[in-house]
N, C-alpha and C. Protein backbone atom coordinates (compact mmCIF):
# COMPACT_ATOMS: atom_id res chain seq x y z
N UNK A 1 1.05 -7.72 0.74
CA UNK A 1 2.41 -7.91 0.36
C UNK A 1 2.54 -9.19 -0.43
N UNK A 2 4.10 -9.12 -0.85
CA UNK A 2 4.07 -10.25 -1.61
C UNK A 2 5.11 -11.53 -1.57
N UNK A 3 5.08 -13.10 -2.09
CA UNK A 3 6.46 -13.41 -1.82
C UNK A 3 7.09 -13.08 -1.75
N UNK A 4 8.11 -12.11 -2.40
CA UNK A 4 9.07 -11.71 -1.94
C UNK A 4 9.61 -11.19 -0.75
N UNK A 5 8.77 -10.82 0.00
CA UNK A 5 8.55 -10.37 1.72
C UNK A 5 9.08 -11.47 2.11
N UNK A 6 8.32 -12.60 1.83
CA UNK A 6 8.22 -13.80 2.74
C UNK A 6 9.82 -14.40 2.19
N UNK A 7 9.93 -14.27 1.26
CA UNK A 7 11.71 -14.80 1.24
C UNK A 7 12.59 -14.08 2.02
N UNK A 8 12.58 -12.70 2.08
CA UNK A 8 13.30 -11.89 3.32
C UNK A 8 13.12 -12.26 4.58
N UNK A 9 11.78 -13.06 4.86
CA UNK A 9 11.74 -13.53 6.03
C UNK A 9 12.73 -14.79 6.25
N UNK A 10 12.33 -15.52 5.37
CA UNK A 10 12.96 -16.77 5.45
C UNK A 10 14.63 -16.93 5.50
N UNK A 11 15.18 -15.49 5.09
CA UNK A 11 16.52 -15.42 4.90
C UNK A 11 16.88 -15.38 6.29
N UNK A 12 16.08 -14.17 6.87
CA UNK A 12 16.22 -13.63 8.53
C UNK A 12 16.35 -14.66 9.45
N UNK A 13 15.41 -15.90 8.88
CA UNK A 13 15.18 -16.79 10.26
C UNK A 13 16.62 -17.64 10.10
N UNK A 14 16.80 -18.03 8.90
CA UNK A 14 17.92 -19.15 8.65
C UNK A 14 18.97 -18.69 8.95
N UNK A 15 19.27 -17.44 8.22
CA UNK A 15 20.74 -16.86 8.76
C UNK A 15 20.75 -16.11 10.39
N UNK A 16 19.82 -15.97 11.49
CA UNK A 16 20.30 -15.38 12.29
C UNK A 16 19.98 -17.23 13.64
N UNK A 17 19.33 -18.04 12.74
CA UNK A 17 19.12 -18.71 13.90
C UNK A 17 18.61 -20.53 13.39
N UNK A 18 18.91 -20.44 12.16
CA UNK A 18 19.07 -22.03 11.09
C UNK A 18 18.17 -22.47 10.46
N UNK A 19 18.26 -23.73 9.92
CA UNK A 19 17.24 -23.99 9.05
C UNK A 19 15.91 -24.89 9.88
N UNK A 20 16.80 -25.22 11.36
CA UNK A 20 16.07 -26.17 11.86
C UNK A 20 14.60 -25.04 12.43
N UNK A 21 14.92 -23.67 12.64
CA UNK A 21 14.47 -22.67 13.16
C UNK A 21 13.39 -22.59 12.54
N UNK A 22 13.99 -22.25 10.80
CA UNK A 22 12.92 -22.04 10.09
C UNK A 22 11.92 -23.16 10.01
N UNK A 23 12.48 -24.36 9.89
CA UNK A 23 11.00 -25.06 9.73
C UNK A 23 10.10 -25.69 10.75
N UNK A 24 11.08 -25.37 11.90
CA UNK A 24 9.67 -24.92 12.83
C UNK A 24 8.69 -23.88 13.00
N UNK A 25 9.22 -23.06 12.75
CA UNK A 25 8.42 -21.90 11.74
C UNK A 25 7.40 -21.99 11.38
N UNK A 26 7.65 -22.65 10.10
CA UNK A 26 6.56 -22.71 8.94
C UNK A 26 5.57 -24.05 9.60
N UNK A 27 5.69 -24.97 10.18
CA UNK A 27 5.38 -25.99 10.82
C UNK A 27 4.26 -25.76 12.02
N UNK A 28 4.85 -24.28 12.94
CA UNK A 28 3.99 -23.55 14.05
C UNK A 28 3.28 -22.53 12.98
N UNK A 29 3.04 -22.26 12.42
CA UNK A 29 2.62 -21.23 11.62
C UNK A 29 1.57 -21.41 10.09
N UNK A 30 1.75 -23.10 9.65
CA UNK A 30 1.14 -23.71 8.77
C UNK A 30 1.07 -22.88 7.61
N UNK A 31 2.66 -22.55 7.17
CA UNK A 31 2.43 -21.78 6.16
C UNK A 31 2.48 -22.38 4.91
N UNK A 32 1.92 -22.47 3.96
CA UNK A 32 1.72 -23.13 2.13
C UNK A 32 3.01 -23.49 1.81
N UNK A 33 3.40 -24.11 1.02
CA UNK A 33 4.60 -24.22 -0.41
C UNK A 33 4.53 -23.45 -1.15
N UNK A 34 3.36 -22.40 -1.44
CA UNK A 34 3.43 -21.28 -2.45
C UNK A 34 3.64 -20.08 -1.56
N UNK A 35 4.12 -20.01 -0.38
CA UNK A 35 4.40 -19.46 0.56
C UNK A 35 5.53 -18.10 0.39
N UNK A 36 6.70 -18.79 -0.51
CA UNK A 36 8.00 -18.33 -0.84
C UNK A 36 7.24 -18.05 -2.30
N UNK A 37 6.05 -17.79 -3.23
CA UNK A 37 5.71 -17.52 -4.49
C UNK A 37 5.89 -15.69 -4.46
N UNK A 38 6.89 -15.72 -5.57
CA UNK A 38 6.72 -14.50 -4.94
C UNK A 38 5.92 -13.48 -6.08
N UNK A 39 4.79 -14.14 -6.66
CA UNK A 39 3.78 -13.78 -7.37
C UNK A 39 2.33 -13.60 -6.75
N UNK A 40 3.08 -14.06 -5.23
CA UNK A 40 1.27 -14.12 -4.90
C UNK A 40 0.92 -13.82 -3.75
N UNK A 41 0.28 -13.06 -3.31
CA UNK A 41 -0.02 -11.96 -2.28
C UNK A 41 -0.46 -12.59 -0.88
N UNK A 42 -0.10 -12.30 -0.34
CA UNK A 42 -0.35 -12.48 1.46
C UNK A 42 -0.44 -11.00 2.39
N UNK A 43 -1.59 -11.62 3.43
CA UNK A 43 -1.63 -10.73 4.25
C UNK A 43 -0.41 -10.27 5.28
N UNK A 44 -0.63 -8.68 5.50
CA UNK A 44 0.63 -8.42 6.42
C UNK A 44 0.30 -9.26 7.89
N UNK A 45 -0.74 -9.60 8.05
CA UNK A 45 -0.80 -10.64 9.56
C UNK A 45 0.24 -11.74 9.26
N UNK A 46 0.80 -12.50 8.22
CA UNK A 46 1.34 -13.55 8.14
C UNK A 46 2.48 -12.61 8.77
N UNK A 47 3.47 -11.66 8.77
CA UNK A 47 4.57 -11.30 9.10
C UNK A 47 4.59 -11.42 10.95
N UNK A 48 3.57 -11.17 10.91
CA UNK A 48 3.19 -10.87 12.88
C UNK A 48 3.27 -12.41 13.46
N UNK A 49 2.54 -12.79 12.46
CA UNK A 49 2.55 -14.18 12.84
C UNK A 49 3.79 -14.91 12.72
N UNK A 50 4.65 -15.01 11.72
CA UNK A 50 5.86 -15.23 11.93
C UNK A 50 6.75 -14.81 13.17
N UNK A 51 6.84 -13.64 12.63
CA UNK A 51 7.40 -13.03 14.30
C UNK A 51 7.08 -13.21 15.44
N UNK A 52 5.97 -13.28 16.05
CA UNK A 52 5.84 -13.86 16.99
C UNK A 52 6.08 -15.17 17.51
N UNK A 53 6.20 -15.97 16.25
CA UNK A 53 6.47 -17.68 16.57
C UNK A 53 8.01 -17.69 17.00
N UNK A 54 8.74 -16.85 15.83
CA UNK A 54 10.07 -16.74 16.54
C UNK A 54 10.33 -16.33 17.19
N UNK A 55 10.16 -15.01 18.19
CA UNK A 55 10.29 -14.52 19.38
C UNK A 55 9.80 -15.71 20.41
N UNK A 56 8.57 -16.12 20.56
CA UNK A 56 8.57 -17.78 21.06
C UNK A 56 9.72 -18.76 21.07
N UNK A 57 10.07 -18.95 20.14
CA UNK A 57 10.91 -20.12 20.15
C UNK A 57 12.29 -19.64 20.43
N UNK A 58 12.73 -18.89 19.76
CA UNK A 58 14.34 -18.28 20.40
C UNK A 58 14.08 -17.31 21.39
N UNK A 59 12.88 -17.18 21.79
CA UNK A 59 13.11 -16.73 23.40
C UNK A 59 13.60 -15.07 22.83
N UNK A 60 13.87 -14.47 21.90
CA UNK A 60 14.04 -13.27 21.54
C UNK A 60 12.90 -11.89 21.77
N UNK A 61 13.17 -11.03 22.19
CA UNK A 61 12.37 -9.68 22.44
C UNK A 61 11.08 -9.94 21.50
N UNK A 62 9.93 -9.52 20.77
CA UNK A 62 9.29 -9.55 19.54
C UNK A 62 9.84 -8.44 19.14
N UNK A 63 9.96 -7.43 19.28
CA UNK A 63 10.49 -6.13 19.18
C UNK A 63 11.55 -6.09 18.22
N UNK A 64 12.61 -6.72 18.80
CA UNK A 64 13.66 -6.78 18.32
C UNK A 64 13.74 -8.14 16.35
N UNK A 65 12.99 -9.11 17.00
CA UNK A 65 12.25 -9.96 15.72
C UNK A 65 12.11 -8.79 15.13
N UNK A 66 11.23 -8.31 15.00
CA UNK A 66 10.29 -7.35 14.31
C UNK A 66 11.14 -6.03 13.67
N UNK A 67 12.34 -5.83 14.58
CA UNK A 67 13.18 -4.56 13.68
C UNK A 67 13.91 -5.50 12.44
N UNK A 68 14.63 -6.65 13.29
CA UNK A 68 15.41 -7.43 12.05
C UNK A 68 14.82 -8.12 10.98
N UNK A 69 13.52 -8.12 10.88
CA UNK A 69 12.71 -8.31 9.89
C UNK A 69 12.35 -7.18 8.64
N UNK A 70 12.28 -5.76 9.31
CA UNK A 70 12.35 -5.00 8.55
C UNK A 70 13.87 -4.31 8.09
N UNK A 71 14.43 -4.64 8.96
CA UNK A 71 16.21 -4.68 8.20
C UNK A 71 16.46 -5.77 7.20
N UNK A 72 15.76 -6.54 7.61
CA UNK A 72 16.04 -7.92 6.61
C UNK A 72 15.41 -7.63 5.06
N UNK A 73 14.33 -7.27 5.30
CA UNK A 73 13.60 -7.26 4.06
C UNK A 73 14.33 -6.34 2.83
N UNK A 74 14.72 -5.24 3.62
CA UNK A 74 15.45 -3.87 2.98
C UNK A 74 16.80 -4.69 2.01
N UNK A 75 17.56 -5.65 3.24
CA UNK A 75 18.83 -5.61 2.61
C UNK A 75 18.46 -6.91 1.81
N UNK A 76 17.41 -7.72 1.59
CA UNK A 76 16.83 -8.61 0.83
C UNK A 76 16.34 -7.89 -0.89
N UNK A 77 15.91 -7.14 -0.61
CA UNK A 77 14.84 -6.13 -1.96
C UNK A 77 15.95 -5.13 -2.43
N UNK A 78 17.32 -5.01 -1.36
CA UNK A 78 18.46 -4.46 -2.55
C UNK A 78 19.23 -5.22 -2.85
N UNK A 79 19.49 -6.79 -2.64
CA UNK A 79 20.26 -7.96 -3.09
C UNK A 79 19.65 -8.69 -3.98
N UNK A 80 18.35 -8.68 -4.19
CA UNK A 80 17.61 -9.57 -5.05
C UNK A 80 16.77 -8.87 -5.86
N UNK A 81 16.42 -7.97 -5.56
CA UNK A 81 15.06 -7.26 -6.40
C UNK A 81 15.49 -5.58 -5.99
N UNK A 82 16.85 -5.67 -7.04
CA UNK A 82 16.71 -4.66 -7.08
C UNK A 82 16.75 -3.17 -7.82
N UNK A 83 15.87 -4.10 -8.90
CA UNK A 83 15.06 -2.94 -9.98
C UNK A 83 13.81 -2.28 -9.04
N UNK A 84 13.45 -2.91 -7.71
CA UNK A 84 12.42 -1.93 -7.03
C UNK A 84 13.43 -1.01 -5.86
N UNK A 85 14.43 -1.15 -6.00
CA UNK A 85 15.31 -0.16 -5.18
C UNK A 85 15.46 0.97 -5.81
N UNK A 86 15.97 0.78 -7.15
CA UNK A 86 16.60 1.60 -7.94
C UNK A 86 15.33 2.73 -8.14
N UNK A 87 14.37 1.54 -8.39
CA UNK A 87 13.09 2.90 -8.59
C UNK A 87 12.67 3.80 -7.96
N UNK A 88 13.09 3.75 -6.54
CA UNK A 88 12.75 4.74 -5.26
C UNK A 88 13.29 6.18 -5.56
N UNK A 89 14.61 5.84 -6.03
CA UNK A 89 15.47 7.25 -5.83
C UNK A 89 17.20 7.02 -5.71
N UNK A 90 17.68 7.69 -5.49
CA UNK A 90 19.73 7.68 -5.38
C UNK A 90 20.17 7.58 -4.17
N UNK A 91 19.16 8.21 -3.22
CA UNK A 91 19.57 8.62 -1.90
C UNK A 91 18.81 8.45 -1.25
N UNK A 92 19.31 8.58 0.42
CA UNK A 92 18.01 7.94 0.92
C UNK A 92 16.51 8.82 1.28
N UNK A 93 17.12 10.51 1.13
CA UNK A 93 16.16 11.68 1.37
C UNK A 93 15.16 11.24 -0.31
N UNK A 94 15.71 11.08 -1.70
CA UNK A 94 14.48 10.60 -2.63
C UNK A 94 13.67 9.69 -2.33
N UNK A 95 14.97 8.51 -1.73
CA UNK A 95 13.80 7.25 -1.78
C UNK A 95 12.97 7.43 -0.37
N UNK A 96 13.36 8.04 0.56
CA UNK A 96 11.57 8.08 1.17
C UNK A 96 10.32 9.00 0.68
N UNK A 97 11.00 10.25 -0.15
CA UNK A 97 9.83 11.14 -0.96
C UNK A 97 9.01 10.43 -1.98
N UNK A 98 10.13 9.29 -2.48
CA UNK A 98 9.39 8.64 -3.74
C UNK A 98 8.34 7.43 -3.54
N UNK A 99 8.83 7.19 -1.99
CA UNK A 99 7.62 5.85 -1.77
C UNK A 99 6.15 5.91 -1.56
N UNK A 100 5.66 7.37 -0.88
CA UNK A 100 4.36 7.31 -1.10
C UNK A 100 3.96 6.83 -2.66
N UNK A 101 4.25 7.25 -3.46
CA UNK A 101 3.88 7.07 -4.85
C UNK A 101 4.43 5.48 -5.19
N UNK A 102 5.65 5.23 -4.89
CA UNK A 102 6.38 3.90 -5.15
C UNK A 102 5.42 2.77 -5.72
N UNK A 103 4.16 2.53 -4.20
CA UNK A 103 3.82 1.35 -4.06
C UNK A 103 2.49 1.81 -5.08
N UNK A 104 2.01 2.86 -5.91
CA UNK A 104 0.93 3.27 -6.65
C UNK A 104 1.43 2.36 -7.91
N UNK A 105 3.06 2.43 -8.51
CA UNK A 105 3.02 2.15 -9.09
C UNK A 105 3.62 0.81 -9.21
N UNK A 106 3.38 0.54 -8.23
CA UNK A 106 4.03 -1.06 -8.11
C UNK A 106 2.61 -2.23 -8.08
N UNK A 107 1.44 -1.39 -7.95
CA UNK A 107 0.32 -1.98 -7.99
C UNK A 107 -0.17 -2.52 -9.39
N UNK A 108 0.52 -1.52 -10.28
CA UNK A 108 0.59 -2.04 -11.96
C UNK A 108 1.17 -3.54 -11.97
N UNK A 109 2.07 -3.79 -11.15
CA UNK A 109 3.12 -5.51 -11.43
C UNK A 109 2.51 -6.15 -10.49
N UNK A 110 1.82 -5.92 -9.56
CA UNK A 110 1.01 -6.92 -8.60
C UNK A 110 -0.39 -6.39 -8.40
N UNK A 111 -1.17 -6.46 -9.12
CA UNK A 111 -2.93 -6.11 -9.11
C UNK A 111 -3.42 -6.25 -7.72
N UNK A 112 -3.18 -7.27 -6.94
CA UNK A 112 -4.28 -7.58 -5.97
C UNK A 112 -3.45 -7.05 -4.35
N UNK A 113 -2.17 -6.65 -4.82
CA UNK A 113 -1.48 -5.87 -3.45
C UNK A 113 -2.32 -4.64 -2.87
N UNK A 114 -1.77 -4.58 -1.39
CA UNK A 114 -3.19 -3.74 -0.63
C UNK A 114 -1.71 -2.63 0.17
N UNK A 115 -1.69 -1.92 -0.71
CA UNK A 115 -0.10 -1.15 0.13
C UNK A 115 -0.62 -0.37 0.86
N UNK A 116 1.29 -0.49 1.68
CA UNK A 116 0.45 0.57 3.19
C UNK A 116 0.80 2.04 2.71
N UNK A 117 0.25 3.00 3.64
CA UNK A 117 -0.36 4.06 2.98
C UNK A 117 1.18 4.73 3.61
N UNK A 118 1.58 5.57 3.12
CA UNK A 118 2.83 6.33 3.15
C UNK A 118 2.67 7.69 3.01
N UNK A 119 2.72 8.37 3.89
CA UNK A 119 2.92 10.14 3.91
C UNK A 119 4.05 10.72 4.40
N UNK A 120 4.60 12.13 3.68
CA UNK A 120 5.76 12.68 3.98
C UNK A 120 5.17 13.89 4.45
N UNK A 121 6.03 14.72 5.79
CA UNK A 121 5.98 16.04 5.86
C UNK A 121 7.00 16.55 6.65
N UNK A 122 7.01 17.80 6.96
CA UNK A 122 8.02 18.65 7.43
C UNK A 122 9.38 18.31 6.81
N UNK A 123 9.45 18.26 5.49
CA UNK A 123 10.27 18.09 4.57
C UNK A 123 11.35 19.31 5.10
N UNK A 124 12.59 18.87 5.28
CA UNK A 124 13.39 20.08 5.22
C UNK A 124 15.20 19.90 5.16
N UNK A 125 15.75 20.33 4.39
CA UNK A 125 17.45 20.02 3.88
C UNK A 125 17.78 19.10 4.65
N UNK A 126 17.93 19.17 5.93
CA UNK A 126 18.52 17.86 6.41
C UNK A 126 17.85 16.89 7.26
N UNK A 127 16.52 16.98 7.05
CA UNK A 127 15.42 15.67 7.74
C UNK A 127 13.81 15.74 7.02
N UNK A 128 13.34 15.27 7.38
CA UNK A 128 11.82 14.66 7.24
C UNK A 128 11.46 13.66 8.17
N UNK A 129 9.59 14.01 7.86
CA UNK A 129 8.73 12.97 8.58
C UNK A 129 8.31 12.16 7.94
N UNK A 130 8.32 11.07 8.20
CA UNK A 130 7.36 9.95 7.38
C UNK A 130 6.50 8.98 8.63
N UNK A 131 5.23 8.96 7.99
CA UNK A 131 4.27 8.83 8.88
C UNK A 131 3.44 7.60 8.12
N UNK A 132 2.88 6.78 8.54
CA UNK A 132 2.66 5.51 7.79
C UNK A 132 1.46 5.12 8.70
N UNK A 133 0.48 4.62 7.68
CA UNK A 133 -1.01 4.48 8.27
C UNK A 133 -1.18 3.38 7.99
N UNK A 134 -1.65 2.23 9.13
CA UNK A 134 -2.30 0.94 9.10
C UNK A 134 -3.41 -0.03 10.21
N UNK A 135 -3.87 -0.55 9.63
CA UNK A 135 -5.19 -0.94 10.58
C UNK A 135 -4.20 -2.10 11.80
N UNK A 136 -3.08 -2.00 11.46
CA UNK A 136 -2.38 -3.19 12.25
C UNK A 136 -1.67 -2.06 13.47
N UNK A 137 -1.88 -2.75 14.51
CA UNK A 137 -1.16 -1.92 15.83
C UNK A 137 0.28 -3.00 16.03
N UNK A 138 1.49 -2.36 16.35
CA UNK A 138 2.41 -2.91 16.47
C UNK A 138 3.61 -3.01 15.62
N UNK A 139 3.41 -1.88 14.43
CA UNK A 139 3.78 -2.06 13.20
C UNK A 139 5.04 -1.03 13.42
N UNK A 140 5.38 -0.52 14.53
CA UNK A 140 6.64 0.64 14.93
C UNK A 140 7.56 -0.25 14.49
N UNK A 141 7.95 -1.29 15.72
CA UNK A 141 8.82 -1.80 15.18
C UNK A 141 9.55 -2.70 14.38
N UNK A 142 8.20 -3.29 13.64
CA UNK A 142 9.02 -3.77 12.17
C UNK A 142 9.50 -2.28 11.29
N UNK A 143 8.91 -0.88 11.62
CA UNK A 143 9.22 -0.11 10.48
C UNK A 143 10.54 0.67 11.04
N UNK A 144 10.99 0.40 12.27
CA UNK A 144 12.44 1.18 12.47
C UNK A 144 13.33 0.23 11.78
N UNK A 145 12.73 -0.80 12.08
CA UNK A 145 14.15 -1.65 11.78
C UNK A 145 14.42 -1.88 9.77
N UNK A 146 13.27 -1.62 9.08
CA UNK A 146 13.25 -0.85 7.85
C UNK A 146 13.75 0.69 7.66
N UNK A 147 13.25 1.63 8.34
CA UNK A 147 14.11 2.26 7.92
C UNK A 147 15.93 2.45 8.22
N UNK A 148 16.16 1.61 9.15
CA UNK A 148 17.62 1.12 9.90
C UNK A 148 18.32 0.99 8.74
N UNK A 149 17.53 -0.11 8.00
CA UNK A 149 17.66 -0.83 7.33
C UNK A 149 18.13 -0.08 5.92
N UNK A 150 17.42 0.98 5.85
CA UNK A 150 17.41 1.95 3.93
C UNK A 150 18.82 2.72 4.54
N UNK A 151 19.04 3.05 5.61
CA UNK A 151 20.21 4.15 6.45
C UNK A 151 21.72 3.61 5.78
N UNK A 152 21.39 2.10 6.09
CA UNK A 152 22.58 0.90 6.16
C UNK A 152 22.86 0.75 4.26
N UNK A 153 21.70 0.85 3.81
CA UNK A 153 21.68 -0.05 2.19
C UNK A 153 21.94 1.66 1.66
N UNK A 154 21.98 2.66 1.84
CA UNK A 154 22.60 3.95 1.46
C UNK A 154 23.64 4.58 2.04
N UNK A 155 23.80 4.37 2.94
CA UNK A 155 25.64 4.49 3.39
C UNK A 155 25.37 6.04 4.24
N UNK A 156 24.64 6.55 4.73
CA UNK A 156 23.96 8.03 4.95
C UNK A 156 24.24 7.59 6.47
N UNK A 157 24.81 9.15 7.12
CA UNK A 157 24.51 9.30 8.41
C UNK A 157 23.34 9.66 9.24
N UNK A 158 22.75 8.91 8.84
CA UNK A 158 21.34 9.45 9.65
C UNK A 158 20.48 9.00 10.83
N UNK A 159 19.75 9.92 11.39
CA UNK A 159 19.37 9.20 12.82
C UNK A 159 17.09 9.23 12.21
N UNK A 160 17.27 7.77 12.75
CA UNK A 160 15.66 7.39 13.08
C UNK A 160 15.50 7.70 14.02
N UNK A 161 13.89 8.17 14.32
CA UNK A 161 13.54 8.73 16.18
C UNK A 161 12.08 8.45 15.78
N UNK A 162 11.53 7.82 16.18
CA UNK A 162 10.17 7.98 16.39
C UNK A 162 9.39 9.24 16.81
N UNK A 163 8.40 9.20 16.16
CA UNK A 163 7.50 10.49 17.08
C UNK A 163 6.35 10.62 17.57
N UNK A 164 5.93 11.13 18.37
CA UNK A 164 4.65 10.55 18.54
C UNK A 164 3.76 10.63 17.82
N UNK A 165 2.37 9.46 17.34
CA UNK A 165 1.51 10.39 16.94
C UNK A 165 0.22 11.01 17.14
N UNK A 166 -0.11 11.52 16.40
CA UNK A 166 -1.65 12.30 17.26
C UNK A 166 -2.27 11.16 17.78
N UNK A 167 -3.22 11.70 19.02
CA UNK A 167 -4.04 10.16 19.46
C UNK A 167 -5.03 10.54 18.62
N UNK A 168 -5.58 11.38 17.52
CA UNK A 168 -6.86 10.75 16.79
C UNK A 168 -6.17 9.92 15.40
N UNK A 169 -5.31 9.69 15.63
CA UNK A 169 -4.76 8.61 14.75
C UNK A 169 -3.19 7.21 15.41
N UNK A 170 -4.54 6.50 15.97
CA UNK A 170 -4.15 5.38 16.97
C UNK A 170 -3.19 4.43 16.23
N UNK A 171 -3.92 4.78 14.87
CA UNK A 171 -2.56 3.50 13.88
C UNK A 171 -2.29 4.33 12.56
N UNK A 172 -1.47 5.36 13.22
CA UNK A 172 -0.64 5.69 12.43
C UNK A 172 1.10 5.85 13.07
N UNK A 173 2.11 5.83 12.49
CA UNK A 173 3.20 5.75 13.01
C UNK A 173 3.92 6.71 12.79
N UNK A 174 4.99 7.27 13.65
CA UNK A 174 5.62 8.93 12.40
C UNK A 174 7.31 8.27 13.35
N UNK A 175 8.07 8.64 11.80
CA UNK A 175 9.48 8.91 12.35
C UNK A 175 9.87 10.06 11.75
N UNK A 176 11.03 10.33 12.58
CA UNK A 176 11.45 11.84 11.87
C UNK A 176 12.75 11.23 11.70
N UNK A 177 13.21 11.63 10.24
CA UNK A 177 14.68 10.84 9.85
C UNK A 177 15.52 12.26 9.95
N UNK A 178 16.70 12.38 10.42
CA UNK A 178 17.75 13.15 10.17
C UNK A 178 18.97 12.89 9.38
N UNK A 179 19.80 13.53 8.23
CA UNK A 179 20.85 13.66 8.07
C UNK A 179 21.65 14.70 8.23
């Protein structure tokens, strides 16, 4: 991922809990000044690692860190950057069909990004699955609170549910979205 992640973070920490928050943060966490670059790529461990420092320090769920991080980011990347919103789709049933492909071509504007892998199925008029593959365990709930997050930034009645997934795929994640 890229700065720009990390500014959605930084928005999350300041506005739900200050600035003094954040730079203990970055302070427990020893994160760079090119940190907020949002040209230059970081691992998704830096997000865990964030999150967890703040669930530490405000004494908050990680869980719950971890959804408002991926709510954060969403309503961050449609307030600031959001020629990569627009590119998804109109609605929120395109823009999850369009993201497997999304991040293929988003690899053209950032070369050295390592995107996570995105699959759709049981496509059908009023729901779908989206199922998301990564070597990171723990990654549910930063991704409800993203897709919470696309529900909120499209105005759509729809319900997130997790599902289970197969145990020969230990890190993969599936939600089934309804409208």
């Amino acid at each position: 991922m890229y700065g720009f992640v990390n500014n959605a973070i930084k928005h999350y920490v300041n506005d739900n809990f200050g600035n003094q928050i954040w730079r203990e943060v970055k302070q427990q966490c020893a994160l760079s000044p090119s940190f907020l670059d949002a040209d230059q790529p970081y691992s998704e461990e830096t997000i865990f690692k964030i999150a967890e420092t703040v669930s530490k320090i405000t004494q908050t769920p990680l869980n719950k860190v971890l959804e408002d991080i991926g709510a954060s980011i969403i309503s961050t990347l449609a307030e600031k950057y959001k020629f990569l919103m627009e590119s998804r789709g109109e609605n929120l049933k395109d823009y999850l069909l369009n993201l497997p492909n999304f991040h293929n071509r988003i690899m053209l504007i950032y070369p050295e990004l390592t995107p996570p892998e995105f699959r759709i199925s049981n496509v059908a008029h009023n729901s779908l699955h989206l199922h998301y593959s990564s070597d990171r365990e723990g990654i549910r709930d930063f991704l409800k609170g993203y897709l919470d997050g696309l529900v909120k930034i499209f105005c759509e009645p729809a319900i997130v549910e997790p599902i289970e997934s197969p145990a020969e795929s230990r890190h993969q994640e599936g939600f089934k979205i309804n409208w």
